[in-house]
C-alpha atoms as a PDB file:
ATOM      1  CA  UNK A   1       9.452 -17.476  13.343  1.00  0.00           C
ATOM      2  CA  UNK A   2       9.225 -14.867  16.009  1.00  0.00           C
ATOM      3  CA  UNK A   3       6.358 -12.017  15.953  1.00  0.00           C
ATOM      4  CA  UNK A   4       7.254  -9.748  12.890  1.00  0.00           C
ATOM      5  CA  UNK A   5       8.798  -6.126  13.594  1.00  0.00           C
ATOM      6  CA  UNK A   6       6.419  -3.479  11.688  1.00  0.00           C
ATOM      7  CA  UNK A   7       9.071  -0.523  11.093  1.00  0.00           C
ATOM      8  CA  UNK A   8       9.795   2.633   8.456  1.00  0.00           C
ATOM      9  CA  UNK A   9      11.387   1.188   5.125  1.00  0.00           C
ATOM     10  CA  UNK A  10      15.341   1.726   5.186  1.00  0.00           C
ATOM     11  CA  UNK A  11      17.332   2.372   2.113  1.00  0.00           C
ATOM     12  CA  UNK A  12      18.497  -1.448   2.393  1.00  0.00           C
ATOM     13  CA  UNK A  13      14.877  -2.147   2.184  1.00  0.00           C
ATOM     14  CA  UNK A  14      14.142  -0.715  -1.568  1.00  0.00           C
ATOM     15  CA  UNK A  15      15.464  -4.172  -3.403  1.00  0.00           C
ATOM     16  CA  UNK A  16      13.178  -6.305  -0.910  1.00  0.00           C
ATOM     17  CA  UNK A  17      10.369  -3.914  -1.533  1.00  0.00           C
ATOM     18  CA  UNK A  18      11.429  -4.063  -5.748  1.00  0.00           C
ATOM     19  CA  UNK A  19      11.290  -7.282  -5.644  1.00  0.00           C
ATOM     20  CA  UNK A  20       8.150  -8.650  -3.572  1.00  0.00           C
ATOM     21  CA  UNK A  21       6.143  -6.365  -5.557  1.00  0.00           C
ATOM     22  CA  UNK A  22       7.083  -7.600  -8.874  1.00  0.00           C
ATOM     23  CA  UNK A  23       7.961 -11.190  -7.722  1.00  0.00           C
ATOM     24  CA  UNK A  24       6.177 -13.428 -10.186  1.00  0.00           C
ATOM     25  CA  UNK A  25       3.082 -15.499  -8.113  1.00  0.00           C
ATOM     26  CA  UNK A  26       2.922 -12.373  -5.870  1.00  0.00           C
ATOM     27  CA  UNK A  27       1.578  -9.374  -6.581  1.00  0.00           C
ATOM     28  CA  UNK A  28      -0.245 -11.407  -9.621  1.00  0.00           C
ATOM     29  CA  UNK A  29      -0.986  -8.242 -10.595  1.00  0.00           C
ATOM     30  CA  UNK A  30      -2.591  -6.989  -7.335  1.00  0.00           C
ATOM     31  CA  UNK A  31      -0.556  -3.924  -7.264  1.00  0.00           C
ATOM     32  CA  UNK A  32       0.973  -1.488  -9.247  1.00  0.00           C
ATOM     33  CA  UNK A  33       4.925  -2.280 -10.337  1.00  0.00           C
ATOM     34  CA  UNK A  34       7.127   0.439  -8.927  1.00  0.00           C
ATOM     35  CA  UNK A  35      10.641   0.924 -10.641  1.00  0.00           C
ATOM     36  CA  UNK A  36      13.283   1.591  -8.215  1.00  0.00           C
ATOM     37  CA  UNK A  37      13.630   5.252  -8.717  1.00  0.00           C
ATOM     38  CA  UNK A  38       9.640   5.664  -7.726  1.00  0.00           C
ATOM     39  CA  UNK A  39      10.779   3.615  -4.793  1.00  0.00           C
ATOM     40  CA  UNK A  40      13.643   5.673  -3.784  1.00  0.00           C
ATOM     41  CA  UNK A  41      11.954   8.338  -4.291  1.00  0.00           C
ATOM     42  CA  UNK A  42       8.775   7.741  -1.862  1.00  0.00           C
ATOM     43  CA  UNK A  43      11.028   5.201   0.381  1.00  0.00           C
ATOM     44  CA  UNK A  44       9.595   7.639   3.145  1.00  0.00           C
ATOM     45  CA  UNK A  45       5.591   6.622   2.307  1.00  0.00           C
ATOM     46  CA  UNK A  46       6.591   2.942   2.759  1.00  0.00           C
ATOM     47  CA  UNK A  47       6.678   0.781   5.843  1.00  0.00           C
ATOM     48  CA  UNK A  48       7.537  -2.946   5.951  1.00  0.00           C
ATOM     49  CA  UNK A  49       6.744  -5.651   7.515  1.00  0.00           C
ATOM     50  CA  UNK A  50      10.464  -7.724   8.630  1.00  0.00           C
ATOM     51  CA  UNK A  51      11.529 -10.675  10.177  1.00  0.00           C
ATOM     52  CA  UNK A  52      13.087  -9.599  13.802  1.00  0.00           C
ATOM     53  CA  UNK A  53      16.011 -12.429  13.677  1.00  0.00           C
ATOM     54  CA  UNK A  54      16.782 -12.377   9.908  1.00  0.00           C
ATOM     55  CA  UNK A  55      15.743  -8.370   8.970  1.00  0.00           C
ATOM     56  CA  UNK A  56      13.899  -9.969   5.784  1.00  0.00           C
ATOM     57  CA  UNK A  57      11.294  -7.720   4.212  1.00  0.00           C
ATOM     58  CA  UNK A  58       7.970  -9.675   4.862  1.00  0.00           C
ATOM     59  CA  UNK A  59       5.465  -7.117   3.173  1.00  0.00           C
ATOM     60  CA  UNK A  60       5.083  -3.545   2.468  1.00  0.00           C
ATOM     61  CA  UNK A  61       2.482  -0.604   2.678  1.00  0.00           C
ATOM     62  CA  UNK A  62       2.615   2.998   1.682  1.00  0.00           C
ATOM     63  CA  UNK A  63       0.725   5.923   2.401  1.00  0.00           C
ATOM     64  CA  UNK A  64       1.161   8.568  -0.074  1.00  0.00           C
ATOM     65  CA  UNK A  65      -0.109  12.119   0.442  1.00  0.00           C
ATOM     66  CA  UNK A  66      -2.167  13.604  -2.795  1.00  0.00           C
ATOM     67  CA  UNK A  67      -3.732  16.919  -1.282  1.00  0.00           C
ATOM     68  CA  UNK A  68      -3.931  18.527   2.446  1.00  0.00           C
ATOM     69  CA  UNK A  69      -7.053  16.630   3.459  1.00  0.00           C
ATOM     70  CA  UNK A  70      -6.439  13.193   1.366  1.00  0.00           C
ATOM     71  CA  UNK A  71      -4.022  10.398   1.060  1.00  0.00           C
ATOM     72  CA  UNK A  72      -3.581   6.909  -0.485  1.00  0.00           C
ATOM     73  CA  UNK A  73      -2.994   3.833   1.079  1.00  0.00           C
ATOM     74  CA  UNK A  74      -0.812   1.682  -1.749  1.00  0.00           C
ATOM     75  CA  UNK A  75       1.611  -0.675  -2.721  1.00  0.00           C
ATOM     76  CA  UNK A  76       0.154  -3.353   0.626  1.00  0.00           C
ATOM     77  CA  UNK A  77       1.629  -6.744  -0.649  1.00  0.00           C
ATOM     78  CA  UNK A  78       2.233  -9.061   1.977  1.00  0.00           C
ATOM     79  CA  UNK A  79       4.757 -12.337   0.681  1.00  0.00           C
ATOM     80  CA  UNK A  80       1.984 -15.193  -0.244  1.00  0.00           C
ATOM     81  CA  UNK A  81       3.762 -17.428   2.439  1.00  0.00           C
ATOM     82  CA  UNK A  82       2.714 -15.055   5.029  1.00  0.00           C
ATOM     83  CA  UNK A  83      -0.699 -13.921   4.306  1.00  0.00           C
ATOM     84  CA  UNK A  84      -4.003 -14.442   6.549  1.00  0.00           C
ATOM     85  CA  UNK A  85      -1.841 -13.567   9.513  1.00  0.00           C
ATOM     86  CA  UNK A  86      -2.690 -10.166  10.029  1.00  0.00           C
ATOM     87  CA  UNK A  87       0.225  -8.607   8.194  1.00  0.00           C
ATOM     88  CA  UNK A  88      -1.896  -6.845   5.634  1.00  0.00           C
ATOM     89  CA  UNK A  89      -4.067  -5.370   8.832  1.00  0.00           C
ATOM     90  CA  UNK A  90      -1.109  -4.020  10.727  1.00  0.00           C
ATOM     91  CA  UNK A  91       0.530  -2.291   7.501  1.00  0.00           C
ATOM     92  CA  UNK A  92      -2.565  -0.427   6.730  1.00  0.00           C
ATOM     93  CA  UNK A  93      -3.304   0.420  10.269  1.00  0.00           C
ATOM     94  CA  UNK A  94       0.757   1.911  10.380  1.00  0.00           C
ATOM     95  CA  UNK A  95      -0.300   4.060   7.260  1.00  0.00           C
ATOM     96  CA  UNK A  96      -3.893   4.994   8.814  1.00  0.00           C
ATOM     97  CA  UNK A  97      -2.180   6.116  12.234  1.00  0.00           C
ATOM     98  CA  UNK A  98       0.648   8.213  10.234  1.00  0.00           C
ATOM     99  CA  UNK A  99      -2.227  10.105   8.712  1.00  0.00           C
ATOM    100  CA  UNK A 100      -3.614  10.898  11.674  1.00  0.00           C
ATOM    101  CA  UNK A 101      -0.333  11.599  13.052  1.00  0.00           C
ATOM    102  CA  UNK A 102       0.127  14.088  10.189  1.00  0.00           C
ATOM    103  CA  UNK A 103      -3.463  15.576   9.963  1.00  0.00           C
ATOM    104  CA  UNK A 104      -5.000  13.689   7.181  1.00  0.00           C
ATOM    105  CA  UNK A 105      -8.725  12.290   7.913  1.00  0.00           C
ATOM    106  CA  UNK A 106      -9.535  10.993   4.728  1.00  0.00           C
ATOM    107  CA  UNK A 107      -7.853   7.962   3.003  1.00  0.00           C
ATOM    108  CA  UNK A 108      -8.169   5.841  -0.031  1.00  0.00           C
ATOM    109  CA  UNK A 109      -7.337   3.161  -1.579  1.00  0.00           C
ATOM    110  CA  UNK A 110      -7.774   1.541  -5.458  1.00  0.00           C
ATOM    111  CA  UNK A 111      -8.140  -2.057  -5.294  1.00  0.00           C
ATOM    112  CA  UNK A 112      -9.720  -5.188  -6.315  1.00  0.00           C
ATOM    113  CA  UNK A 113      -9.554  -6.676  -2.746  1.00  0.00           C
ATOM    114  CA  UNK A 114     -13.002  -4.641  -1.782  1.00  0.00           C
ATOM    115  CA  UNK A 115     -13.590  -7.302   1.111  1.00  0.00           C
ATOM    116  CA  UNK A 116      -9.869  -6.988   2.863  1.00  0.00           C
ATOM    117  CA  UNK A 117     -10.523  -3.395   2.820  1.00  0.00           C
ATOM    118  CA  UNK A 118     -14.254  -3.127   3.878  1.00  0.00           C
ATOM    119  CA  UNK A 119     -13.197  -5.316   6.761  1.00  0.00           C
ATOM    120  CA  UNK A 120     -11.054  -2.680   7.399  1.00  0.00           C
ATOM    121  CA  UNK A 121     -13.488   0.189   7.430  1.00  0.00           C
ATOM    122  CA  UNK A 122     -13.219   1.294   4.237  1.00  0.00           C
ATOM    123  CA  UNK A 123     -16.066   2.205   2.178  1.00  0.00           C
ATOM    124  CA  UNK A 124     -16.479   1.826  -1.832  1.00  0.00           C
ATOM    125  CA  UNK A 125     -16.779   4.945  -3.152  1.00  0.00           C
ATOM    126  CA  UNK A 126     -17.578   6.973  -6.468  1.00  0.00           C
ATOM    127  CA  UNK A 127     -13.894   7.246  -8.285  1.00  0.00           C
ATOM    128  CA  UNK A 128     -15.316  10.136  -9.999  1.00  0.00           C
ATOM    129  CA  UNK A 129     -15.602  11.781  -6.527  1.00  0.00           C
ATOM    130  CA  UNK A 130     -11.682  11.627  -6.120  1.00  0.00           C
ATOM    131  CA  UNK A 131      -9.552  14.597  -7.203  1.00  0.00           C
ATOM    132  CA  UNK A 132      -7.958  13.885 -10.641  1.00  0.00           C
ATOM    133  CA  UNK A 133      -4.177  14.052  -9.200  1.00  0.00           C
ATOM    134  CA  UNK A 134      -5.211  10.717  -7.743  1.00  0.00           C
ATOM    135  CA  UNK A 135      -5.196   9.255 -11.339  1.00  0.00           C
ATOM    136  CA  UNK A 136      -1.639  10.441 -12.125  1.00  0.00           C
ATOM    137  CA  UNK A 137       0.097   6.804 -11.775  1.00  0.00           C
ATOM    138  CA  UNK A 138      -2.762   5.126 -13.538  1.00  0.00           C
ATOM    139  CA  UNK A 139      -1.052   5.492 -17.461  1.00  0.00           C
ATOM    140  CA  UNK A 140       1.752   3.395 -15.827  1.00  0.00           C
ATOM    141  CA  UNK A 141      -1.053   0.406 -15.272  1.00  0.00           C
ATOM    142  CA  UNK A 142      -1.470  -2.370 -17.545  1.00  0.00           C
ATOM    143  CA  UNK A 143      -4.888  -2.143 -16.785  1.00  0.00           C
ATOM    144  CA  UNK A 144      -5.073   1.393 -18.188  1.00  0.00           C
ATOM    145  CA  UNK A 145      -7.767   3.178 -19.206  1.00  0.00           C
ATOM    146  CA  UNK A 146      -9.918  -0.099 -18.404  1.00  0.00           C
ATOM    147  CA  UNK A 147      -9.518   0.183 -14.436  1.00  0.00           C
ATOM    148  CA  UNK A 148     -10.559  -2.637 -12.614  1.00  0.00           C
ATOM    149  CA  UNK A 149     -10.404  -1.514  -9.103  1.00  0.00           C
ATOM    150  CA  UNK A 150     -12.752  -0.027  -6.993  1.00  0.00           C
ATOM    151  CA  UNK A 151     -12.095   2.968  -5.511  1.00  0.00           C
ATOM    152  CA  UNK A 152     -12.626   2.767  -1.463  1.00  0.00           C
ATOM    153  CA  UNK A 153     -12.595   5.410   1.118  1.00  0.00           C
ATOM    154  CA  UNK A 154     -12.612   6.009   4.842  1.00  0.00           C
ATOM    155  CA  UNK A 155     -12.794   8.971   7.394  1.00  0.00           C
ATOM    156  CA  UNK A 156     -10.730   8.784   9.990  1.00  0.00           C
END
């Protein structure tokens, strides 16, 4: 296989997207299911990770603005066959340069992969300290109310 193309989700992406986040053995509960209509809905937040000869969604990242001066970095699931080869890295980094891009310095994420994302530059952080918007999708968890991410943050 040829070096992945990072691009913007298309509308012919949202099944891929649908699918490799609920795909059983996947996500394994890693990140949050997202029904299609969430997914059409914030297809714009999401970029993908593709195969340049076959087009074939690889993994997927979103970063979805909560205030003026904060957004999230969610949804990163990378298919298992592909992980450890830097796919994860360059889908955050796409959603760290678009807030930049758009004027956002300060970026989260909820997860239980704390060492993917300290590598990263993030830094745990108080959830408490977050804005309660940022807890809007969290009744839609299975995990819900007993979170068991940690809440990470970095300035950009």
């Amino acid at each position: 296989m040829s070096a992945p193309l990072l691009r913007k989700a298309r509308i012919q992406d949202v099944k891929a997207i649908h699918g490799l986040l609920l795909r059983p053995g996947e996500g394994d509960g890693l990140v949050l299911p997202r029904s299609f209509n969430q997914l059409y809905s914030h297809l714009r937040d999401f970029f993908v990770a593709v195969d340049r000869e076959t087009d074939e969604v690889l993994g997927c990242c979103a970063l979805c603005i909560c205030w003026d001066d904060l957004a999230e970095v969610r949804s990163l699931m990378v298919r298992r066959e592909y992980r450890g080869q830097g796919l994860g890295r360059l889908l955050v980094d796409a959603c760290l340069s678009e807030a930049v891009t758009i004027g956002i310095f300060r970026v989260f994420v909820l997860t239980n992969q704390e060492a993917f994302f300290r590598k990263m530059g993030f830094a745990e952080a108080a959830k408490d300290a977050l804005p309660q918007k940022v807890w809007a999708d969290c009744v839609n968890c299975p995990h819900f109310p007993d979170c068991d991410e940690t809440a990470m943050v970095m300035e950009l």
